[in-house]
Every structure is written in structure tokens, then in C-alpha cells.
C-alpha atoms as a PDB file:
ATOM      1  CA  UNK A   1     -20.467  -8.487 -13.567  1.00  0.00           C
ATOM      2  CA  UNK A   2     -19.118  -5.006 -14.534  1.00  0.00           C
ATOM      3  CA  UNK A   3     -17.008  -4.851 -11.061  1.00  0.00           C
ATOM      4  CA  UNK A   4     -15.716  -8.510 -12.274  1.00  0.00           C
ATOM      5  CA  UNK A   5     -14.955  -7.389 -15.700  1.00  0.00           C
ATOM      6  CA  UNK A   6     -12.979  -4.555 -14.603  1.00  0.00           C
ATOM      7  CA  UNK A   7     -10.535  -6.639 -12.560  1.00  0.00           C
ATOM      8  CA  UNK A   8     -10.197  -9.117 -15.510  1.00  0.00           C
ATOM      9  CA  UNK A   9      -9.204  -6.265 -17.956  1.00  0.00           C
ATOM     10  CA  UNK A  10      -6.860  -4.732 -15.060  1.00  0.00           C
ATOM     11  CA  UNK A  11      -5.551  -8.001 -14.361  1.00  0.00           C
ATOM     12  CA  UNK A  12      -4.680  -8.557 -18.016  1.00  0.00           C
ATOM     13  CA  UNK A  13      -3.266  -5.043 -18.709  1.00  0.00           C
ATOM     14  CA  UNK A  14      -0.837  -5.827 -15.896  1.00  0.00           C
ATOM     15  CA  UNK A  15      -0.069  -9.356 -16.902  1.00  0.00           C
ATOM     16  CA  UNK A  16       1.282  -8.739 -20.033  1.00  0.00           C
ATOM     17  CA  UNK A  17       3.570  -5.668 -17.980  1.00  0.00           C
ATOM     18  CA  UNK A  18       6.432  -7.751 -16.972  1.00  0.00           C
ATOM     19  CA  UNK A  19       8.456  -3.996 -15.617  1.00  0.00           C
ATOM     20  CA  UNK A  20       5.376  -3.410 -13.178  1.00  0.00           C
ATOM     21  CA  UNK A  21       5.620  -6.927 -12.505  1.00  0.00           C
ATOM     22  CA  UNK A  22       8.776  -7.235 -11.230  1.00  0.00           C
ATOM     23  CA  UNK A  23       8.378  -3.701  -9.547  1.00  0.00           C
ATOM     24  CA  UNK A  24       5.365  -5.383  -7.643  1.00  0.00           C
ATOM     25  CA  UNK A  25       6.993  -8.973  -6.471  1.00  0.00           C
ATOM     26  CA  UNK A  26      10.725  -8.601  -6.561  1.00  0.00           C
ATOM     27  CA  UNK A  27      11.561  -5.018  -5.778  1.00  0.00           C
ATOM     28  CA  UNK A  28      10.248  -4.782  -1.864  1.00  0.00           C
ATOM     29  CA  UNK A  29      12.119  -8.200  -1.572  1.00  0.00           C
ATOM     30  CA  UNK A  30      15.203  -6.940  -3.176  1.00  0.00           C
ATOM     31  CA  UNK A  31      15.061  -4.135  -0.617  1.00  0.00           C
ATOM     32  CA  UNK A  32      14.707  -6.652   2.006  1.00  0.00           C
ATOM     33  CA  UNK A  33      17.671  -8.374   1.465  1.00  0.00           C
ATOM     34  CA  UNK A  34      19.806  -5.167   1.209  1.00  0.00           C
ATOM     35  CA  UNK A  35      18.836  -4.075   4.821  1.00  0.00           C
ATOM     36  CA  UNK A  36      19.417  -7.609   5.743  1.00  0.00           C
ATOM     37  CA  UNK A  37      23.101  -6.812   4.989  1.00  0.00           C
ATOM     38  CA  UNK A  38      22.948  -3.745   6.175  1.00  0.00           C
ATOM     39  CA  UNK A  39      22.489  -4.901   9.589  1.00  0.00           C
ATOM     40  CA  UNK A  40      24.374  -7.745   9.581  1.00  0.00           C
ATOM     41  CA  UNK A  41      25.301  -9.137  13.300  1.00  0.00           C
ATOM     42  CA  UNK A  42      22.402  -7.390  14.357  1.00  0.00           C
ATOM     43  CA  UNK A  43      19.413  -9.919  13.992  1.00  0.00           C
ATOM     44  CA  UNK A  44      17.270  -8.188  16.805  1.00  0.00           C
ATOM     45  CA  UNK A  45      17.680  -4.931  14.582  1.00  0.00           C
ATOM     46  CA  UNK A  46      16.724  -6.444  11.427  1.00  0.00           C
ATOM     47  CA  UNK A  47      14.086  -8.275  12.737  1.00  0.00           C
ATOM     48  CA  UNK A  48      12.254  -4.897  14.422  1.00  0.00           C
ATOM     49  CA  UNK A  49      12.925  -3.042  11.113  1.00  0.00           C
ATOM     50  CA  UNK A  50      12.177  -5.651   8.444  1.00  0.00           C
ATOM     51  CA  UNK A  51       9.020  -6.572  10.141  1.00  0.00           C
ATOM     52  CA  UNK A  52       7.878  -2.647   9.481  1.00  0.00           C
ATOM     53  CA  UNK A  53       9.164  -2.273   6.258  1.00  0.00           C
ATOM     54  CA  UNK A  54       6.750  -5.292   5.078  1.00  0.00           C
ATOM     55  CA  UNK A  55       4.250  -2.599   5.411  1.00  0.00           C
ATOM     56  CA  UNK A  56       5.631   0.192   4.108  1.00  0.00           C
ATOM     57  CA  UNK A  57       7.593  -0.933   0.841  1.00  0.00           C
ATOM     58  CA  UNK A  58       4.085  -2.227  -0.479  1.00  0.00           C
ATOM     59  CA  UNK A  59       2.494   1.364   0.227  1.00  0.00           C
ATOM     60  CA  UNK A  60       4.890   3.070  -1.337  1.00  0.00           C
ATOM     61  CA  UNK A  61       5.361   0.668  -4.387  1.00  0.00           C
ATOM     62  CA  UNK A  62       1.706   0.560  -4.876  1.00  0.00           C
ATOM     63  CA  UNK A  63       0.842   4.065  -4.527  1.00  0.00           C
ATOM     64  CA  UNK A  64       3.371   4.713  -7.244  1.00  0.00           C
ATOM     65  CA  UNK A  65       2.055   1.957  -9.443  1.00  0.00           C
ATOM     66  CA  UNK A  66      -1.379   2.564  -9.257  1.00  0.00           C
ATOM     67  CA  UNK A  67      -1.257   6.403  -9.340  1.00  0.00           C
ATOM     68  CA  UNK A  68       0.784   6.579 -12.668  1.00  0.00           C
ATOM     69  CA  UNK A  69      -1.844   3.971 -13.781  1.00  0.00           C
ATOM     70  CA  UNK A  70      -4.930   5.710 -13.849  1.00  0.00           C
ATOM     71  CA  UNK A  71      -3.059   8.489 -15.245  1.00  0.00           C
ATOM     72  CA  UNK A  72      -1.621   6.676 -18.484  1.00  0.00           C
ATOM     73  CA  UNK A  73      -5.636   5.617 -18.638  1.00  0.00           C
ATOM     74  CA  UNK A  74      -6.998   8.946 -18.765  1.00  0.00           C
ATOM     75  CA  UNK A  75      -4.252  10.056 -21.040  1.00  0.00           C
ATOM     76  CA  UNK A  76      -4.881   7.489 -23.457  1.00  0.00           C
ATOM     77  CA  UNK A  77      -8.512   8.348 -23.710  1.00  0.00           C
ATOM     78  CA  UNK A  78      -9.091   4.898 -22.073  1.00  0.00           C
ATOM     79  CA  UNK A  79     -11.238   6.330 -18.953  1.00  0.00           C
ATOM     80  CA  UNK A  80     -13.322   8.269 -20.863  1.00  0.00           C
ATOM     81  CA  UNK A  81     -14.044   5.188 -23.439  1.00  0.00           C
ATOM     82  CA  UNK A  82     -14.809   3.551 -20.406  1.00  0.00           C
ATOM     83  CA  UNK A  83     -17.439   6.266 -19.181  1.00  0.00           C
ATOM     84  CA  UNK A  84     -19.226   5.725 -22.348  1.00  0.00           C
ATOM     85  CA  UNK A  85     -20.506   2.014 -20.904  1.00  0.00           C
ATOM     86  CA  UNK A  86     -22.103   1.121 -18.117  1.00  0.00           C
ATOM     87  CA  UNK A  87     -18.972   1.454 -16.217  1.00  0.00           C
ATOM     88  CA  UNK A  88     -19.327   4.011 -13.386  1.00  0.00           C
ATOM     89  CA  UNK A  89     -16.728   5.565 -10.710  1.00  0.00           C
ATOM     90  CA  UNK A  90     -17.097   3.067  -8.034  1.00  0.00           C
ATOM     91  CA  UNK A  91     -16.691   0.097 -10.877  1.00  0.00           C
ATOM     92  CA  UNK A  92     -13.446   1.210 -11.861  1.00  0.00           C
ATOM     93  CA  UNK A  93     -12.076   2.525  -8.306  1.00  0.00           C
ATOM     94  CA  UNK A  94     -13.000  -0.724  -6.451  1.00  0.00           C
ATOM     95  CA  UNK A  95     -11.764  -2.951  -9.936  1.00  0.00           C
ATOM     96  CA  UNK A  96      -8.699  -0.901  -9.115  1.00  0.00           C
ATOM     97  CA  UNK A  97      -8.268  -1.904  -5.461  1.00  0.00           C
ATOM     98  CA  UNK A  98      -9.510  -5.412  -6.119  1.00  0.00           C
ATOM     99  CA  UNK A  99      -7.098  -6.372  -8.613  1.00  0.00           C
ATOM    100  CA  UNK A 100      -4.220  -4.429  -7.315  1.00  0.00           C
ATOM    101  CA  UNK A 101      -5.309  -5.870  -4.032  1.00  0.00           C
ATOM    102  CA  UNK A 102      -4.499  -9.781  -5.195  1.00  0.00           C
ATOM    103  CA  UNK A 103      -1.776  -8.242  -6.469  1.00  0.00           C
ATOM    104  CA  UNK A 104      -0.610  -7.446  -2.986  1.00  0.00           C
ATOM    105  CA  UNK A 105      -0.966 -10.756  -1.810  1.00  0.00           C
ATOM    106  CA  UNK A 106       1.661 -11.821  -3.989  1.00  0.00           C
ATOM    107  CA  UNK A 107       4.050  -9.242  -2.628  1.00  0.00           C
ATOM    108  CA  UNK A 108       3.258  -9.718   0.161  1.00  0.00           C
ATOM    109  CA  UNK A 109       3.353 -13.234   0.637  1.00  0.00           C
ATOM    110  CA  UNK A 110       7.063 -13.274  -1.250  1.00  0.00           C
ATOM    111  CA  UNK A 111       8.161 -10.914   0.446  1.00  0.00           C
ATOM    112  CA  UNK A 112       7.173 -12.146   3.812  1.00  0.00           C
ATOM    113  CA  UNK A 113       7.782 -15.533   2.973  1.00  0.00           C
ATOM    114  CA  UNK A 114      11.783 -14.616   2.084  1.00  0.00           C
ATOM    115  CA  UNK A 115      12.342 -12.586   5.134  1.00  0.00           C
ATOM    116  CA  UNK A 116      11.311 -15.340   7.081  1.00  0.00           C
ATOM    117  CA  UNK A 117      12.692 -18.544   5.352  1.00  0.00           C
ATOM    118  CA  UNK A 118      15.663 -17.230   3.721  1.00  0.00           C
ATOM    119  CA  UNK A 119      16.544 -14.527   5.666  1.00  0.00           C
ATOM    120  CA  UNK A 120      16.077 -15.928   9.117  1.00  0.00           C
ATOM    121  CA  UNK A 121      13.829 -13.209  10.085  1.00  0.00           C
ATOM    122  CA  UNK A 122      11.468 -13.776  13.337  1.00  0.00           C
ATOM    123  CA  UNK A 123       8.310 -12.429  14.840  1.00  0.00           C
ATOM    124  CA  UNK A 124       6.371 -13.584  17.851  1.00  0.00           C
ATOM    125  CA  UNK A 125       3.380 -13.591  15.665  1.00  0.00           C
ATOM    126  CA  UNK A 126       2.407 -15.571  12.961  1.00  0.00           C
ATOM    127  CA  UNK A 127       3.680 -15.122   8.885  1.00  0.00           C
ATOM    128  CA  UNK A 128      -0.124 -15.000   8.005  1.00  0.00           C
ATOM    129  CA  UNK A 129      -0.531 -12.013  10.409  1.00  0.00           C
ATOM    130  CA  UNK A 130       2.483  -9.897   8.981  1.00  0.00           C
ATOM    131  CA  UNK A 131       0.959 -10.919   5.614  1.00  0.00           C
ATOM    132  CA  UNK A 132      -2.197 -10.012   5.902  1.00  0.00           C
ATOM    133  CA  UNK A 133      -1.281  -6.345   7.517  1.00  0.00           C
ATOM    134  CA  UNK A 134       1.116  -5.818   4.313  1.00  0.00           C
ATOM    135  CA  UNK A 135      -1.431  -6.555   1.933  1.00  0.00           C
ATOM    136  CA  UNK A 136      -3.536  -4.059   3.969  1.00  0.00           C
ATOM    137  CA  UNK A 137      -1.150  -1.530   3.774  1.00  0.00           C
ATOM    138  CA  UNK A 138      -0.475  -2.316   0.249  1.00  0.00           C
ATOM    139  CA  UNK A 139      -4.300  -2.140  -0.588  1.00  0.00           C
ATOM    140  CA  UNK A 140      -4.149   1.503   1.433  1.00  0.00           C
ATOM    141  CA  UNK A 141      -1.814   2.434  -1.374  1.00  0.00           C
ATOM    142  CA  UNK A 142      -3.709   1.635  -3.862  1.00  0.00           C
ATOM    143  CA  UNK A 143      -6.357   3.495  -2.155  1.00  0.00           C
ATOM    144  CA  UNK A 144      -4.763   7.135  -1.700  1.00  0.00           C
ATOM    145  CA  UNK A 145      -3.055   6.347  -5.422  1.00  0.00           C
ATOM    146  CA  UNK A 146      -6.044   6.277  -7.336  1.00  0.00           C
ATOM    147  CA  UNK A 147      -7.792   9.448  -5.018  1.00  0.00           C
ATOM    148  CA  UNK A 148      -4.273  11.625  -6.056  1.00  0.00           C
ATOM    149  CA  UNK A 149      -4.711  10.872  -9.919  1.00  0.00           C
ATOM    150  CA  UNK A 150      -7.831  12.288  -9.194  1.00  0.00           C
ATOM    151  CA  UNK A 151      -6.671  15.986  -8.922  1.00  0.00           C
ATOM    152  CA  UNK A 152      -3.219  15.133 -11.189  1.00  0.00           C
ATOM    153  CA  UNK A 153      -2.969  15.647 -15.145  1.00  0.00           C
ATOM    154  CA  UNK A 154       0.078  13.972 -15.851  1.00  0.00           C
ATOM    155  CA  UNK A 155       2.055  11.521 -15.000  1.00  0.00           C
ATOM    156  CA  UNK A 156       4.353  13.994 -13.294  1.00  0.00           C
ATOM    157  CA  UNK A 157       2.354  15.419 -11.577  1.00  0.00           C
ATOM    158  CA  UNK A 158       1.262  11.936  -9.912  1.00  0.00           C
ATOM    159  CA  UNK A 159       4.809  11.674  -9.090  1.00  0.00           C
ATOM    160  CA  UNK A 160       4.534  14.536  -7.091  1.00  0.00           C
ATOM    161  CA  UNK A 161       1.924  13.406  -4.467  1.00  0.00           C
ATOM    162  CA  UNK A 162       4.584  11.165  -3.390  1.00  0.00           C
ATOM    163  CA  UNK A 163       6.363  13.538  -0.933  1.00  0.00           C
ATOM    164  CA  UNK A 164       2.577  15.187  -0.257  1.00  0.00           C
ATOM    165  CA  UNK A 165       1.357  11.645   0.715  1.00  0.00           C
ATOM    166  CA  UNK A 166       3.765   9.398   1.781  1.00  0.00           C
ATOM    167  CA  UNK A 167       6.719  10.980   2.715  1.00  0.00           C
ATOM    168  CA  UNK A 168       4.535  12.443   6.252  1.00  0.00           C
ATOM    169  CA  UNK A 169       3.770   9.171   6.669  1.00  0.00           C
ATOM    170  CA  UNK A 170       7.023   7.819   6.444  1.00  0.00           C
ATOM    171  CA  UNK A 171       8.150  10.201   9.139  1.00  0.00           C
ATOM    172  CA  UNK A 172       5.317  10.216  11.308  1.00  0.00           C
ATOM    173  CA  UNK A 173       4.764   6.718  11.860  1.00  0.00           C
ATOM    174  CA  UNK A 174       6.696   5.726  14.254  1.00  0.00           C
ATOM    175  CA  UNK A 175       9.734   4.308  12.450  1.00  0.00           C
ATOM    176  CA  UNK A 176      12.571   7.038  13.248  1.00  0.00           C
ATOM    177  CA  UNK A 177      10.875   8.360  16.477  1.00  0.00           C
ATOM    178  CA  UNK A 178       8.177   6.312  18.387  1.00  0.00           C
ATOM    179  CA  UNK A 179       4.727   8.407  18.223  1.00  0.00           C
ATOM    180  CA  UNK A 180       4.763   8.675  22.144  1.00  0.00           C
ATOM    181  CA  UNK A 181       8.263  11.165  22.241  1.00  0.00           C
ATOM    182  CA  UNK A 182       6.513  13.480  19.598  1.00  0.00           C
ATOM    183  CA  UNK A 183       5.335  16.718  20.860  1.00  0.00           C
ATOM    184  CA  UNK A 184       1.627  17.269  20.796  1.00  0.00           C
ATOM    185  CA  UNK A 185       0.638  18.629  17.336  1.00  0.00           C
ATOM    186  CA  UNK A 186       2.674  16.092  15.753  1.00  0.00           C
ATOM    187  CA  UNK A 187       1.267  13.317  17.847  1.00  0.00           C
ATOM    188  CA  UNK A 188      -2.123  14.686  16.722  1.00  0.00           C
ATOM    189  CA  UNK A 189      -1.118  14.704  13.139  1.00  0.00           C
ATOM    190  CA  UNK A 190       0.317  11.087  13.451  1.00  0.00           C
ATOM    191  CA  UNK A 191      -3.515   9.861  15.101  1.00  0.00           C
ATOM    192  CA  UNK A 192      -4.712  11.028  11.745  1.00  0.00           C
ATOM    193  CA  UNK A 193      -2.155   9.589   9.332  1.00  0.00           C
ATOM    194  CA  UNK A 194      -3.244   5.281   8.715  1.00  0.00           C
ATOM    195  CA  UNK A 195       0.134   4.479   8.071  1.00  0.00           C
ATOM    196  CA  UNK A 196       0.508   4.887  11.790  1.00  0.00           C
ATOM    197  CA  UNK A 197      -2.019   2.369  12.497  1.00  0.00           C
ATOM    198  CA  UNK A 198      -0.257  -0.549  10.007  1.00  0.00           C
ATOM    199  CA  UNK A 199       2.814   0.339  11.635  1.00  0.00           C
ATOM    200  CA  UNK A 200       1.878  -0.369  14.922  1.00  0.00           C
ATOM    201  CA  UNK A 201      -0.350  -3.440  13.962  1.00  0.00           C
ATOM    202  CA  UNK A 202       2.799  -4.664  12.669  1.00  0.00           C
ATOM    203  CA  UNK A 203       4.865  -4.049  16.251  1.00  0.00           C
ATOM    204  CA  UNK A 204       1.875  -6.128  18.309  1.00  0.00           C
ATOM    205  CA  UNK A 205       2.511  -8.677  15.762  1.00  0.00           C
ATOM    206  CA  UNK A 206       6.101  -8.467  16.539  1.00  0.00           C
ATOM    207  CA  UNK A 207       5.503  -8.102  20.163  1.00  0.00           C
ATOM    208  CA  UNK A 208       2.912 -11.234  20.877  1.00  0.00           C
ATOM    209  CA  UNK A 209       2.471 -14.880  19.722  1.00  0.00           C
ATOM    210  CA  UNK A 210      -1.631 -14.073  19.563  1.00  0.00           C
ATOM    211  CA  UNK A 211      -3.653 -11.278  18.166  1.00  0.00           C
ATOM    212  CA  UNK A 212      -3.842  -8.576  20.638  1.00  0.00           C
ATOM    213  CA  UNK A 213      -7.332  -5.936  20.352  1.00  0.00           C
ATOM    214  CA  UNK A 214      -5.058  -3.039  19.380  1.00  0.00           C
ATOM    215  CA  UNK A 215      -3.929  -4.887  16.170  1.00  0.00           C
ATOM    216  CA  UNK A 216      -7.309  -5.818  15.285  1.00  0.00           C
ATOM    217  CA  UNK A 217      -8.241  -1.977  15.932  1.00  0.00           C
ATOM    218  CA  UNK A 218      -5.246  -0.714  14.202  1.00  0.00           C
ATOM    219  CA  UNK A 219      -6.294  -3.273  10.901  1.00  0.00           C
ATOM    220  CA  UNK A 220      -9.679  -1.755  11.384  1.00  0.00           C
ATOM    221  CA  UNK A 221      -8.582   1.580  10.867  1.00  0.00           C
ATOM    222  CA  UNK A 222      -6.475   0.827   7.875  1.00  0.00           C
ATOM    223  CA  UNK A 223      -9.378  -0.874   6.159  1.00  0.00           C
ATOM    224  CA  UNK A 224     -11.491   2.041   6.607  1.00  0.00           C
ATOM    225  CA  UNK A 225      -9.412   4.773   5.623  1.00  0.00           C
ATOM    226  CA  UNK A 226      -9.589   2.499   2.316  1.00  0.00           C
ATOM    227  CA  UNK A 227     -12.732   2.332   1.774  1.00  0.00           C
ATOM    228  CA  UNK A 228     -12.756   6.437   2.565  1.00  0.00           C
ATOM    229  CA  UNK A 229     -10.438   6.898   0.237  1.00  0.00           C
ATOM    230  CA  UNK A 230     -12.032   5.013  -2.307  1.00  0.00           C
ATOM    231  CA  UNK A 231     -15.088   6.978  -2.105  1.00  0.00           C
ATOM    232  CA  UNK A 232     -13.646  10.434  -2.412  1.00  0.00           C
ATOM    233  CA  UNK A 233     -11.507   9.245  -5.266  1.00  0.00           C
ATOM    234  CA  UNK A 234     -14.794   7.984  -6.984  1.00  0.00           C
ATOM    235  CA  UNK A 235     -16.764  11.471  -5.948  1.00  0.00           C
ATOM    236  CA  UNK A 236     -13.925  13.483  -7.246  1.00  0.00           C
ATOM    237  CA  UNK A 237     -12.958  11.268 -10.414  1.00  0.00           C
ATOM    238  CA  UNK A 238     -13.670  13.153 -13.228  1.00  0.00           C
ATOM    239  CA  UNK A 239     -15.342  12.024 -16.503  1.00  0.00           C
ATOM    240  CA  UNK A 240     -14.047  13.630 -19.057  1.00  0.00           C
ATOM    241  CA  UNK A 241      -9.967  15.116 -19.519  1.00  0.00           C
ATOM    242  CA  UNK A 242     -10.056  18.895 -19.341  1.00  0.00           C
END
């Protein structure tokens, strides 16, 4: 009842956000459409490059989102109002990824759902697929969001995880140079990194009508880098502001 209660009040805080809103559902489609143009005349292109960037324009929207989040909470006295009840860490973590998580689906599925219907995008796997890797990755943001306000004070300073956290990722996932041409420490840096993994869950989707082992794998190790991520942020959360 207190997890459910926490992703009401979350859910509520963000419904009556219509900026964040739009952030969430129209900005990664928005995006979309402008590398759509971008590589116009080249459908093969688009189709190879859209089909990642379902997975990473949720992880970086969401990381952003839910990272500046928990820090307007804790500087608005919220969190520790919240400690005072039988709210603990793992309550408000997991509320966090639960109701930022549905909020994913809705990205995801718009997002998805555009690139394929209006934007003539195609995969050899199924929408559903593609969709459910997004929200993944979009869930994984939420994830390493919430365990970087952990160690930030301000907003800014949340900010500035971004090229800490993501910005490795970005580069080291495959996208600009596949993982297999890297030389070996980066390779071995890249193994470690779970953006890697939704990446190339997303290229067996794009690569085969069915669902191949190594996606399943790859989803596998997206989910649990979650769920470790989760559980550091909620072991390093702190209860009162310093």
C-alpha cells in the first residue's frame, strides 16, 4: 500500500506538469521526425538509426527528468517530510521507477508507433519488441537518475552527471563505431556499460522476424542493472539534506 501510494502521488505531481509532459511523449518523437528528414532518400539509413535511437532518446530524457526530480524533492523539504512516515528508501526509489516506468510506455509506444505508421519506418521484428526494449531503456534511466541525485545537491549539479553517465554510453555503445572495431580496454569498458546491451537488443530486433537468445540476454541485462541501480540509490539515499 505505501509502494502504491507513492506512484499515485508521483503520478499526480507529474500530471498536473504539462512541460515534463510534453518533454516525456512529444520530444523523442519530435527528434524522430527531424532525423527522418535528415536522411531523406535514405530509408535503409533511417531505419538502422531510428530503430536505436528508440532506446536512447528515452534514457536520456528520463535520466534528466527523473534526476532533477528527486532533487526539487529534497530541496523542497518534501523527502525528508516523507522520511517522517512509514515511507522508506526502497518505497520511494521503486514508486520512482514504477511510475516513471508507465510513463515510458507512453513514450515509448508514441514514439514507436509514429516511426512506424507515419514515418514508414521498418524492422524485421515486431513494434511490441522495439517497444518493450525502449521502455527498458527508458526505465534504466530512471534507474541511474535517481542513484546520481543521490550524491548531487542541486539541481545543477544533477545536470552534471549527464556527461559522467550518459555521454560514455552514448559513445560506447555501438552507435558511431560497432563494439567489435574498438580496441580492447574500450571493448571491456563497453561489456560493462547496459546501454550497450539495449542497443544491441534493439539491432537483433532489427535483424530477425523472431526473438533471438541474445536479445532476451541483452533485455536481461538491462533489467538487472535496474534493479542494481535501484538498490545502491536506496543504500546511498540520504535522509536528511546536509
Amino acid at each position: 500500500m505505501i509502494l502504491l501510494s507513492t506512484i499515485r502521488r508521483i503520478l499526480t505531481q507529474l500530471r498536473h506538469d504539462p512541460r515534463t509532459i510534453a518533454l516525456i511523449v512529444v520530444v523523442p518523437t519530435l527528434l524522430i521526425t527531424l532525423m527522418y528528414f535528415m536522411y531523406d532518400g535514405q530509408p535503409r539509413v533511417f531505419d538502422r538509426v531510428a530503430l536505436t535511437m528508440l532506446g536512447i532518446f528515452p534514457f536520456i530524457v528520463m535520466f534528466l527528468i527523473t534526476s532533477i526530480a528527486m532533487l526539487r524533492e529534497r530541496a523542497n523539504g518534501t523527502l525528508e517530510r516523507l522520511f517522517t512516515t512509514p515511507v522508506g528508501k526502497l518505497d520511494l526509489l521503486f514508486g520512482y521507477g514504477l511510475a516513471f516506468g508507465g510513463a515510458a510506455a507512453v513514450q515509448a509506444a508514441v514514439a514507436a508507433g509514429f516511426a512506424y505508421w507515419a514515418l514508414g519506418m521498418s524492422a524485421a521484428g515486431g513494434l511490441g519488441l522495439v517497444v518493450l526494449i525502449a521502455v527498458a531503456n527508458a526505465v534504466l534511466g530512471v534507474a541511474l537518475g535517481l542513484l546520481c541525485s543521490a550524491f548531487a545537491r542541486t539541481e545543477f549539479q544533477a545536470v552534471q552527471f549527464m556527461p559522467l553517465v550518459v555521454a560514455p554510453q552514448l559513445l560506447l555503445c555501438g552507435l558511431f563505431v560497432p563494439r567489435e572495431r574498438m580496441v580492447g580496454w574500450l571493448q571491456g569498458v563497453s561489456d560493462v556499460l547496459p546501454m550497450s546491451y539495449s542497443v544491441q537488443a534493439l539491432t537483433e530486433v532489427g535483424s530477425h522476424p523472431d526473438p533471438t537468445g541474445t536479445m532476451w540476454r541483452d533485455l536481461g541485462v538491462v533489467l538487472g542493472a535496474i534493479i542494481v541501480a535501484l538498490a545502491v540509490g536506496a543504500a546511498t539515499l540520504r535522509r536528511r539534506t546536509p
